[in-house]
C-alpha atoms as a PDB file:
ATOM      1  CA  UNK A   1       0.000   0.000   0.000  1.00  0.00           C
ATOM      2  CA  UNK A   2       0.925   3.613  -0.994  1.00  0.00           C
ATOM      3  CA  UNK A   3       1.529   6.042   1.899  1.00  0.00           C
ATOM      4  CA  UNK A   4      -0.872   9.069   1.462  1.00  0.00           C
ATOM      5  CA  UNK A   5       0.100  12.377  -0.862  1.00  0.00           C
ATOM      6  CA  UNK A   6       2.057  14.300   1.815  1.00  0.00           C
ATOM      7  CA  UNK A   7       0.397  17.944   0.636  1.00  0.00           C
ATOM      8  CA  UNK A   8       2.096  20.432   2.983  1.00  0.00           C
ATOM      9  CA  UNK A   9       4.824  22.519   2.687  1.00  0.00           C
ATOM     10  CA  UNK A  10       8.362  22.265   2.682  1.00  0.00           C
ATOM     11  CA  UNK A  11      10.878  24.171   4.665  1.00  0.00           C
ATOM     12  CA  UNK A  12      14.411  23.545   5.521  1.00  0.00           C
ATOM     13  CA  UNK A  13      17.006  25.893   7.331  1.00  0.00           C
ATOM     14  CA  UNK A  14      20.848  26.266   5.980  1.00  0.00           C
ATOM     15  CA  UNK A  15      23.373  23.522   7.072  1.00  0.00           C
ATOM     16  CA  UNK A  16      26.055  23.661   4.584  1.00  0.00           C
ATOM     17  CA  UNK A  17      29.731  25.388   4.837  1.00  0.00           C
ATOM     18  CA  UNK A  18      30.451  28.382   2.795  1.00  0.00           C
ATOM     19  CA  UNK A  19      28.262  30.974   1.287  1.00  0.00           C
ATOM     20  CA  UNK A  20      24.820  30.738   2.090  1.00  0.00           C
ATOM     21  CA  UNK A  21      22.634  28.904  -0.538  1.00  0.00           C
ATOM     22  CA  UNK A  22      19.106  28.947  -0.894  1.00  0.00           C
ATOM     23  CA  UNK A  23      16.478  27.117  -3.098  1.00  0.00           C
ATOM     24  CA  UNK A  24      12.731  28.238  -3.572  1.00  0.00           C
ATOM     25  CA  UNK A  25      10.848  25.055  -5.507  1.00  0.00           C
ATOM     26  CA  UNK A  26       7.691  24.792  -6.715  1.00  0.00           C
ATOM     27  CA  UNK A  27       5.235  21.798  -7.510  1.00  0.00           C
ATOM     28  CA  UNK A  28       3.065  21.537 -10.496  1.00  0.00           C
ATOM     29  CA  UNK A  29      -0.612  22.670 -11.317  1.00  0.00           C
ATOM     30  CA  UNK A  30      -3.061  20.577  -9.824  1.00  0.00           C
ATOM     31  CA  UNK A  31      -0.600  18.748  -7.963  1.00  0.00           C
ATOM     32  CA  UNK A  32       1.114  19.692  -4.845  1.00  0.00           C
ATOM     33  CA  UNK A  33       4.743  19.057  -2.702  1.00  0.00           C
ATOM     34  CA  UNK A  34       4.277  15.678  -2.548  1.00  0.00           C
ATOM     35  CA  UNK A  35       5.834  15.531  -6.484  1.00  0.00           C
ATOM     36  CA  UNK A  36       8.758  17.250  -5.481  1.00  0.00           C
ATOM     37  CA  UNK A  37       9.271  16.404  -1.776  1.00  0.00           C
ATOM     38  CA  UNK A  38      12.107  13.942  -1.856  1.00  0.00           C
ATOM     39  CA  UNK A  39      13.694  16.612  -4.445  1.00  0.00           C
ATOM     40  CA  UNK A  40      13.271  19.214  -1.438  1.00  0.00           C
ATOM     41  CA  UNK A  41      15.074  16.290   0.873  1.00  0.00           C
ATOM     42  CA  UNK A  42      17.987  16.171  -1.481  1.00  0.00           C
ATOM     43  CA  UNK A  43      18.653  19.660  -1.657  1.00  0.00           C
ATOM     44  CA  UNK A  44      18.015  20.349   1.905  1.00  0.00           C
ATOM     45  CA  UNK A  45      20.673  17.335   2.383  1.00  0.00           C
ATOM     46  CA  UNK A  46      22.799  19.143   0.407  1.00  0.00           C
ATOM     47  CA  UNK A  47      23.077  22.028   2.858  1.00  0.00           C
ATOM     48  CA  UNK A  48      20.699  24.307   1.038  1.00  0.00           C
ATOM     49  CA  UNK A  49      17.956  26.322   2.628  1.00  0.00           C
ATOM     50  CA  UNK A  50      14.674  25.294   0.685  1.00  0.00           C
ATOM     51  CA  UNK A  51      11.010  26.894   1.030  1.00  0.00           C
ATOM     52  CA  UNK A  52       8.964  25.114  -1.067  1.00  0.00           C
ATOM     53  CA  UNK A  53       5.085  26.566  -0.321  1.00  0.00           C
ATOM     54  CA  UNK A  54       1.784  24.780  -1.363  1.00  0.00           C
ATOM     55  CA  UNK A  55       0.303  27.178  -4.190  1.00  0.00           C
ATOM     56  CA  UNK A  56      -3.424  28.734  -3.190  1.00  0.00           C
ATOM     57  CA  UNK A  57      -6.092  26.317  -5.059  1.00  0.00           C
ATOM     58  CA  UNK A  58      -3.935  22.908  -4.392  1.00  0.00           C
ATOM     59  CA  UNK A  59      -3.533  20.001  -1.895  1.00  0.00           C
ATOM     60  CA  UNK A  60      -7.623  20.915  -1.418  1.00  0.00           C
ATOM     61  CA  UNK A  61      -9.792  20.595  -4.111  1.00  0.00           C
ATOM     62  CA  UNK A  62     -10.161  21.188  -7.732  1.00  0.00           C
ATOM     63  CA  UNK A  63     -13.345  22.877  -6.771  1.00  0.00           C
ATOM     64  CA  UNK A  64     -10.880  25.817  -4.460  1.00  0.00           C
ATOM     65  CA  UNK A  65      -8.170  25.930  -7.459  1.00  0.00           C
ATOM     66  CA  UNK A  66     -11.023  27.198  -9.873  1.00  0.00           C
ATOM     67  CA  UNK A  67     -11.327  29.552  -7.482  1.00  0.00           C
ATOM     68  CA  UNK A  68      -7.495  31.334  -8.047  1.00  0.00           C
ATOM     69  CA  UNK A  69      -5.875  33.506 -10.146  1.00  0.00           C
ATOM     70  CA  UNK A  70      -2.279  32.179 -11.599  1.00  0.00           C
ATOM     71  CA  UNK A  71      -0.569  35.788 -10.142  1.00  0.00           C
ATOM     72  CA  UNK A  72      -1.784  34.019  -6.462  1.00  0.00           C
ATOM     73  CA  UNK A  73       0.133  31.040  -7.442  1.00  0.00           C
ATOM     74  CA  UNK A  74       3.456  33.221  -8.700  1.00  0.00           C
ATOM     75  CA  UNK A  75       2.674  35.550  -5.381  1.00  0.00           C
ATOM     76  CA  UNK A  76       3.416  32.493  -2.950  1.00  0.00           C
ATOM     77  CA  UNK A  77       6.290  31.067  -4.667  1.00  0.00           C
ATOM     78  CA  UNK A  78       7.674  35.002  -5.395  1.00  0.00           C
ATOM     79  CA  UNK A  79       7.585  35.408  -1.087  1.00  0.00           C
ATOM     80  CA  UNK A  80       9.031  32.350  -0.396  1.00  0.00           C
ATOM     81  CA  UNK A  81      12.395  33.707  -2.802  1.00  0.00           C
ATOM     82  CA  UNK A  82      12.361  36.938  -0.787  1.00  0.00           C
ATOM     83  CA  UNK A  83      12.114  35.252   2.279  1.00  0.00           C
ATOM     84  CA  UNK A  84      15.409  32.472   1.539  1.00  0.00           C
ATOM     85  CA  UNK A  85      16.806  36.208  -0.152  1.00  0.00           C
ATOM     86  CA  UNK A  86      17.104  37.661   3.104  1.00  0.00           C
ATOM     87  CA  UNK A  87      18.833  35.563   4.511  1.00  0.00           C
ATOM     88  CA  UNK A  88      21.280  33.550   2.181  1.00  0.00           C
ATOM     89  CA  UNK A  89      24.070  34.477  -0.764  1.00  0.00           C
ATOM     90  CA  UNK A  90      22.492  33.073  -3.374  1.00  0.00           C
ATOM     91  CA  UNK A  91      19.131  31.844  -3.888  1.00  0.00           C
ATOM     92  CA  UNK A  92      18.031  29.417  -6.960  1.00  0.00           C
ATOM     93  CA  UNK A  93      14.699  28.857  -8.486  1.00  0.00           C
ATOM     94  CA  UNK A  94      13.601  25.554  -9.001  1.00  0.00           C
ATOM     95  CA  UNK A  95      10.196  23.476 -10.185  1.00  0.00           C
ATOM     96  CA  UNK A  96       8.312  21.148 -12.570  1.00  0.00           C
ATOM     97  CA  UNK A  97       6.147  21.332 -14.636  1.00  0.00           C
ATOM     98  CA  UNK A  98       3.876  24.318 -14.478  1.00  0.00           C
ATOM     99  CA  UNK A  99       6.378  25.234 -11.419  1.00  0.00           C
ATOM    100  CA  UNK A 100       9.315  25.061 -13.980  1.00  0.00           C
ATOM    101  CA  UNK A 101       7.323  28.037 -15.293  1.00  0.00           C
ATOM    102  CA  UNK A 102       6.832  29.616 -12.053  1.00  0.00           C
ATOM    103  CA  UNK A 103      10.720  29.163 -11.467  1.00  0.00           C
ATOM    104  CA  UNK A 104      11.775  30.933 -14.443  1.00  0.00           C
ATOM    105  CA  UNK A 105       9.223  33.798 -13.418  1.00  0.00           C
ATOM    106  CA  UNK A 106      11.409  34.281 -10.779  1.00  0.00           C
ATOM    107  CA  UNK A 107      14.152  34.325 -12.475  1.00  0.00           C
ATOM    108  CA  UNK A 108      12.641  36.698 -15.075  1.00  0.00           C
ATOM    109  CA  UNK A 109      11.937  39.012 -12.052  1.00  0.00           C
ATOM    110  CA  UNK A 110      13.979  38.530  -9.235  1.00  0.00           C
ATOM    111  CA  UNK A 111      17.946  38.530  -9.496  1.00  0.00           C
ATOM    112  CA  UNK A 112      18.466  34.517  -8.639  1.00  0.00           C
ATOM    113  CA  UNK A 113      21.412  32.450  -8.993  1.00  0.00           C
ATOM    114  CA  UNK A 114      20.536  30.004 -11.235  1.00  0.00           C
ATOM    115  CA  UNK A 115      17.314  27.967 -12.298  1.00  0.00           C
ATOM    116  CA  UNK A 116      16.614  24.568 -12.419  1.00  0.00           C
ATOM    117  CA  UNK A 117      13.259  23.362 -14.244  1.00  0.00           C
ATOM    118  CA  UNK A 118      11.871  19.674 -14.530  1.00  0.00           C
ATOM    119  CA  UNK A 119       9.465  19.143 -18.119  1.00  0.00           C
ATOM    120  CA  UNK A 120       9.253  22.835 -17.829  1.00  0.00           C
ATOM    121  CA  UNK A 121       5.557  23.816 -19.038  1.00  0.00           C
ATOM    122  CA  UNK A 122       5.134  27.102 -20.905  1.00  0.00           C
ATOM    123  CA  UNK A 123       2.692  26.260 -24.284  1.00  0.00           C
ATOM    124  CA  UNK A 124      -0.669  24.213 -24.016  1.00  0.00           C
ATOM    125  CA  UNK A 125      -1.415  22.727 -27.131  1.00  0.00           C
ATOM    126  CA  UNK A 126      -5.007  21.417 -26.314  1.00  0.00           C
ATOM    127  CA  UNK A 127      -6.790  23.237 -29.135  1.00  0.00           C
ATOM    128  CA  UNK A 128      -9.477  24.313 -26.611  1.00  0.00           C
ATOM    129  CA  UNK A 129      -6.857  26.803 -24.598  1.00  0.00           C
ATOM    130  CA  UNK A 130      -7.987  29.741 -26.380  1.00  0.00           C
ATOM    131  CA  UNK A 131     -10.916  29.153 -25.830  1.00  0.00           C
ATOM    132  CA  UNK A 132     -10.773  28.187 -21.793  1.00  0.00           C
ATOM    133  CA  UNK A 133     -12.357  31.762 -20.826  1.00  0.00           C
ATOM    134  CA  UNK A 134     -15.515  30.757 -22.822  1.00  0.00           C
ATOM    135  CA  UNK A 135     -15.758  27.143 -22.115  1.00  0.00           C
ATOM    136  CA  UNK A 136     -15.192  27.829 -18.242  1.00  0.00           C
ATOM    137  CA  UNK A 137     -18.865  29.407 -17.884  1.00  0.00           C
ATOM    138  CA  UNK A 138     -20.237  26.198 -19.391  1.00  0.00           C
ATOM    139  CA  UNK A 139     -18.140  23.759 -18.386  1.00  0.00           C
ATOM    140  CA  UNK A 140     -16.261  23.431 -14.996  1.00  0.00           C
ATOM    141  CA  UNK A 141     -13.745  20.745 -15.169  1.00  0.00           C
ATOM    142  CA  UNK A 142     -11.984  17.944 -17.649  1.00  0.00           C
ATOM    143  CA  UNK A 143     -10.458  14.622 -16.915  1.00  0.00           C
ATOM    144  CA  UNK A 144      -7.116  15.461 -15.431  1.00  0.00           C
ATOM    145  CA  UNK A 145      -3.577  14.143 -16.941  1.00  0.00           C
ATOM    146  CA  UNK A 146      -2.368  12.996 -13.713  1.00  0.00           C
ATOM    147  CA  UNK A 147       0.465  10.677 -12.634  1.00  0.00           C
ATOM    148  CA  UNK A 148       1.884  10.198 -16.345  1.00  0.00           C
ATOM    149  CA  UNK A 149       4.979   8.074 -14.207  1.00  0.00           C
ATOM    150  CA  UNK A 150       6.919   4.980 -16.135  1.00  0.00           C
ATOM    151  CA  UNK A 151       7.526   3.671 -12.590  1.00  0.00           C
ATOM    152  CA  UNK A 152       4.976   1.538 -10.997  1.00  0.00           C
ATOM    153  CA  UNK A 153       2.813   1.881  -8.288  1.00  0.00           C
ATOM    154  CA  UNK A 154       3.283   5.567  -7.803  1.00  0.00           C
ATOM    155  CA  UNK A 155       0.752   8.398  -7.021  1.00  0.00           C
ATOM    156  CA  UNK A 156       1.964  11.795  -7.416  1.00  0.00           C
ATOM    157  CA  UNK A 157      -1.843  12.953  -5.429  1.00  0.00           C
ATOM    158  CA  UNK A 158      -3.094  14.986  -7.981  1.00  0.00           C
ATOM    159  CA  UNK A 159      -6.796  16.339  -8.407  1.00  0.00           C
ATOM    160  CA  UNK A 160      -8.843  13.558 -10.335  1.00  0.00           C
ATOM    161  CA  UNK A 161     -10.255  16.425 -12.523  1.00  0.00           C
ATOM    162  CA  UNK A 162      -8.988  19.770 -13.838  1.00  0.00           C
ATOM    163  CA  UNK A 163     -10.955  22.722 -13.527  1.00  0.00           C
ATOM    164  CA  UNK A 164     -11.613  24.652 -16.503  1.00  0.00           C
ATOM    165  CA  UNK A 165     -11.441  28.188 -15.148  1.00  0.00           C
ATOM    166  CA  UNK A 166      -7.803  27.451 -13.309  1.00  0.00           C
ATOM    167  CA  UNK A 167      -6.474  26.029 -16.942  1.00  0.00           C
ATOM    168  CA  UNK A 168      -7.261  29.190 -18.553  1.00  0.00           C
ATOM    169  CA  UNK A 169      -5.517  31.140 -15.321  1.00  0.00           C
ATOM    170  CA  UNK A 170      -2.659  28.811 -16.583  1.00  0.00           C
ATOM    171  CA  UNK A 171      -2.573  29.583 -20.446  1.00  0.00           C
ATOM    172  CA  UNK A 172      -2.255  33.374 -19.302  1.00  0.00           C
ATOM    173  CA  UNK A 173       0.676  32.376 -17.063  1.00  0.00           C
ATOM    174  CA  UNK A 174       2.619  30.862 -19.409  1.00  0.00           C
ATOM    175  CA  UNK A 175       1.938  33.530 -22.191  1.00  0.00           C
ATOM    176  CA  UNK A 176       2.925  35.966 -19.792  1.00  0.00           C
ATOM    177  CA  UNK A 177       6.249  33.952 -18.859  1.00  0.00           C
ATOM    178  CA  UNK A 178       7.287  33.477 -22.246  1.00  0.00           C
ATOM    179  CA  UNK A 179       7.288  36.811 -22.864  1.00  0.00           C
ATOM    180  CA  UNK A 180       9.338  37.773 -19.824  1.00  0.00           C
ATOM    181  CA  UNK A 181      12.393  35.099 -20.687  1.00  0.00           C
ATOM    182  CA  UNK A 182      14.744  37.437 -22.578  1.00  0.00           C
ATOM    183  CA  UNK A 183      14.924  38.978 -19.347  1.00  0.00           C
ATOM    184  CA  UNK A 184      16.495  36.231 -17.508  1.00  0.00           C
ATOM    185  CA  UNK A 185      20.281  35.781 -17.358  1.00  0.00           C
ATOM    186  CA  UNK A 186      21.076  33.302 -14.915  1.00  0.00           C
ATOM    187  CA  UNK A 187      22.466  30.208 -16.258  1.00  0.00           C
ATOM    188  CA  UNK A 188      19.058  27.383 -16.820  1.00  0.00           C
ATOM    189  CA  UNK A 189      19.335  23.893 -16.462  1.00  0.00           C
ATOM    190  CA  UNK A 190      16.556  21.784 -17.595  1.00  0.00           C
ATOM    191  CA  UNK A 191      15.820  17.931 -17.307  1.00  0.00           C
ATOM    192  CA  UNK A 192      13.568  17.176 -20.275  1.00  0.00           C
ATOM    193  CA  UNK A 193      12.076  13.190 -20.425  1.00  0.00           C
ATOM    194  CA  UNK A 194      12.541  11.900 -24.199  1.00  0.00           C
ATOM    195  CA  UNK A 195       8.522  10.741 -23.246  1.00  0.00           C
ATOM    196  CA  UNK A 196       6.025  13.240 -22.102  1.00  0.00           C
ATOM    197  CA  UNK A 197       2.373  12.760 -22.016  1.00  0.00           C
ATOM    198  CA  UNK A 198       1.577  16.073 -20.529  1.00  0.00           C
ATOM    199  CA  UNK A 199       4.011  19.112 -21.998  1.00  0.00           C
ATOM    200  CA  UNK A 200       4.960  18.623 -25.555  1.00  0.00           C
ATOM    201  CA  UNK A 201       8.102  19.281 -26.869  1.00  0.00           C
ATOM    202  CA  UNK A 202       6.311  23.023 -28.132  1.00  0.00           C
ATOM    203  CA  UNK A 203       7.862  24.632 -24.338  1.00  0.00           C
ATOM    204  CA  UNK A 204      11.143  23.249 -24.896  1.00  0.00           C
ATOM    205  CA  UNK A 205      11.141  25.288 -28.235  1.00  0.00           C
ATOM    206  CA  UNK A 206       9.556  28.285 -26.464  1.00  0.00           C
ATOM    207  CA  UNK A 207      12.130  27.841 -23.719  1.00  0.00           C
ATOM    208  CA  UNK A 208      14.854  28.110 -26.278  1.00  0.00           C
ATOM    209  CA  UNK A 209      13.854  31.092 -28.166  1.00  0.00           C
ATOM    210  CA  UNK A 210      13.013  32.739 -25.605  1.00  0.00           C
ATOM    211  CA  UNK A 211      16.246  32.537 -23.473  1.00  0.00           C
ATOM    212  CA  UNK A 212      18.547  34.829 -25.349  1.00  0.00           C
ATOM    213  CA  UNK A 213      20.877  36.071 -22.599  1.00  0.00           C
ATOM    214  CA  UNK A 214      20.813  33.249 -20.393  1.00  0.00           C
ATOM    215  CA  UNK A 215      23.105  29.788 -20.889  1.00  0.00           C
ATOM    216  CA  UNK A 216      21.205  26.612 -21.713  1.00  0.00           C
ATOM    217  CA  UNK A 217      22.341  23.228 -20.437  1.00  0.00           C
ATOM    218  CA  UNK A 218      19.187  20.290 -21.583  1.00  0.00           C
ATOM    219  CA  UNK A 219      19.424  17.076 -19.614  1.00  0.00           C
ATOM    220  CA  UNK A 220      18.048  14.066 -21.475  1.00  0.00           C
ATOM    221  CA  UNK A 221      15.562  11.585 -18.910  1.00  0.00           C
ATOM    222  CA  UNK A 222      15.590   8.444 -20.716  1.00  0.00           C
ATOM    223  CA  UNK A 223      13.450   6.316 -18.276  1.00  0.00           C
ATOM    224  CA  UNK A 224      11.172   8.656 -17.279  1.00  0.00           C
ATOM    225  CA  UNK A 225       7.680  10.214 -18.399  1.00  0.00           C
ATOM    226  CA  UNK A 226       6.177  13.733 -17.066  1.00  0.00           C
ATOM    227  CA  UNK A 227       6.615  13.341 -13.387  1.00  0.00           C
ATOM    228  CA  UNK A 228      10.169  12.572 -13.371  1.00  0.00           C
ATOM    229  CA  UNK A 229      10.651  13.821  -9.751  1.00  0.00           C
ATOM    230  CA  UNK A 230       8.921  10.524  -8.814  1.00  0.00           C
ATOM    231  CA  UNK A 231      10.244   8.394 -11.543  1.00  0.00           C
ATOM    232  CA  UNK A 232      13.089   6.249 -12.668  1.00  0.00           C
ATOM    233  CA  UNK A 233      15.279   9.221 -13.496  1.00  0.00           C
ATOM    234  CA  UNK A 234      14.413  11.022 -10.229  1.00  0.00           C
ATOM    235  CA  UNK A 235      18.118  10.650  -8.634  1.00  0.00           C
ATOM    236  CA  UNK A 236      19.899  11.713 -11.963  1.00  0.00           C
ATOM    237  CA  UNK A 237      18.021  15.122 -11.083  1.00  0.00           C
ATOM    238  CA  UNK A 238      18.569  15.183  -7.353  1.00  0.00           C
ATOM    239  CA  UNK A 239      22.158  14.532  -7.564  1.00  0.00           C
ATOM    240  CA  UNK A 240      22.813  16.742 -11.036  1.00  0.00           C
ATOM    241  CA  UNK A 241      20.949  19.589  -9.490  1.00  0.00           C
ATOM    242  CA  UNK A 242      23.007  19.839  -6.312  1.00  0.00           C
ATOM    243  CA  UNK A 243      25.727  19.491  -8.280  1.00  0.00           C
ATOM    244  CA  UNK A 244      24.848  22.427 -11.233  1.00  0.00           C
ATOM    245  CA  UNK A 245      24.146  24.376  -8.064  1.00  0.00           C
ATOM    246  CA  UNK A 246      27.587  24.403  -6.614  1.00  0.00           C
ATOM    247  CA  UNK A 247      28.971  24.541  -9.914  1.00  0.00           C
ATOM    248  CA  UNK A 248      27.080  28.000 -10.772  1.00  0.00           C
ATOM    249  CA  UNK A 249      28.146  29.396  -6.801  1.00  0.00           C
ATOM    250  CA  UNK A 250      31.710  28.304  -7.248  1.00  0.00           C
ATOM    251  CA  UNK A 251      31.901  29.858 -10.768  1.00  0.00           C
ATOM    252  CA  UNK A 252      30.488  32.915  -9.156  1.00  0.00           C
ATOM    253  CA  UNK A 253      33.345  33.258  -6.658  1.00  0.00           C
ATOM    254  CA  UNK A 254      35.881  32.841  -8.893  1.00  0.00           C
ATOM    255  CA  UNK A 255      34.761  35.768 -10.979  1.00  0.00           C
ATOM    256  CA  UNK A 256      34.300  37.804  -7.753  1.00  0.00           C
ATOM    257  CA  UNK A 257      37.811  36.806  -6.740  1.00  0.00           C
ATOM    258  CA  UNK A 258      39.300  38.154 -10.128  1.00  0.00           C
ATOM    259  CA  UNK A 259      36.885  40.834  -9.976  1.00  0.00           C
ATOM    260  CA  UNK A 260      38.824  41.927  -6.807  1.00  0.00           C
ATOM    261  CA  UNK A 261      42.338  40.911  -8.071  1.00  0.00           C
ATOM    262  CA  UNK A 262      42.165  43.326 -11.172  1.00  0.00           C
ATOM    263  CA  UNK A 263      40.578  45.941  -8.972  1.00  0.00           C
ATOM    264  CA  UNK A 264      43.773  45.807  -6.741  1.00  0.00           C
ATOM    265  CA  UNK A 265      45.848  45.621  -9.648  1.00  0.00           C
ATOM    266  CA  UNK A 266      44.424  48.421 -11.244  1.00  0.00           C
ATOM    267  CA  UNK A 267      44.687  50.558  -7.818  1.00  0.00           C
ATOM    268  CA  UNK A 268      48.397  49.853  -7.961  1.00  0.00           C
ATOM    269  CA  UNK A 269      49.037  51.119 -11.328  1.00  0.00           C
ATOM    270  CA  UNK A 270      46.790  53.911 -10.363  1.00  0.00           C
END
């Protein structure tokens, strides 16, 4: 027997040596932390400070998330960076799914380290997104697309049924974020399974265009579907992400130590 979907937040305090590092993470839409929990765990093993909030609308019902706006959903995961911001050197947005789109909000917005996105959603394809704002007065909710895992016997807890009103809420989101990419310039790593049933290959493409001053590094999941954080592949992202992280902090201390090198320099010539 499956244990239950563990719904509630995440929150873990800084344990590691050296400069301060902090990761805000986000879960996916209709789901909640339970599809990225063990994900917090590894980071927070790592030594990282991690907030990772449960959105307004989720862990409840799909009848509550029809209820919320997507800027509610960016508005919790946006205090959670400003909270780890206070307090730590660097802070790193993180997520999948619909929160690999919330991540790179941040990052659009906020001055992060770096950003790490699982299956990153930013395009829906369903020909019936456009017309979501119409179709939510006379219809309230779909079949969901939920637990799309290659490994068996797992439940990632999500609603059983996907309201209408929130998937519009979502199509403005991600039109919104893809317009705000160009903006980011932290480097992006993104873990992409060669077999989604949920976000097509269409937000990959977005993802690419859209990041024009930022560096790119795609990670191929070969054994895993949409929910990779719960899937075969899940430890290839725990481990790679901890260590892109330390990477991207170390890389930043070098330059800041040259930085102050040539500044010296140049005072002595002065």
């Amino acid at each position: 027997m499956t244990a239950a979907p563990d719904h509630s937040p995440f929150s873990s305090a800084f344990t590691g040596d050296g400069p301060r590092i902090g990761v805000v993470l986000s879960h996916g839409f209709t789901g909640s932390p339970h599809g990225v929990r063990e994900w917090a765990h590894g980071l927070a093993a790592a030594g990282f400070a991690v907030r990772m909030p449960l959105l307004p609308g989720h862990g409840t019902s799909w009848q509550e998330l029809a209820r919320t706006r997507w800027q509610q959903w960016h508005g919790a995961l946006d205090d959670a960076y400003r909270e780890l911001d206070a307090a730590c050197d660097h802070v790193f947005a993180a997520g999948l799914s619909m929160g690999g789109a919330l991540a790179l909000r941040i990052a659009a917005t906020r001055p992060v380290a770096g950003v790490v996105v699982v299956n990153p959603g930013l395009v829906i394809d369903d020909p019936r997104a456009p017309l979501a704002g119409i179709l939510k007065l006379v219809m309230k909710s779909t079949p969901a697309i939920a637990n799309d895992i290659l490994k068996a016997g797992i439940d990632e807890g999500a609603y059983a049924r996907t309201p209408v009103a929130a998937a519009h809420e979502l199509n403005k989101m991600f039109k919104d974020t893809v317009r705000l990419l160009p903006r980011i310039t932290a480097p992006v790593q993104v873990y992409r399974s060669t077999v989604d049933h949920v976000v097509s290959d269409s937000s990959i493409a977005a993802l690419r265009r859209g990041l024009t001053h930022a560096p790119l590094e795609l990670v191929s999941l070969e054994n895993s579907y949409h929910v990779a954080t719960m899937d075969n592949d899940a430890e290839q992202i725990f481990t790679g992400s901890v260590d892109f992280i330390r990477m991207v902090v170390r890389a930043a201390g070098e330059a800041a130590a040259g930085g102050q090198g040539n500044q010296g320099a140049n005072h002595e010539q002065a």
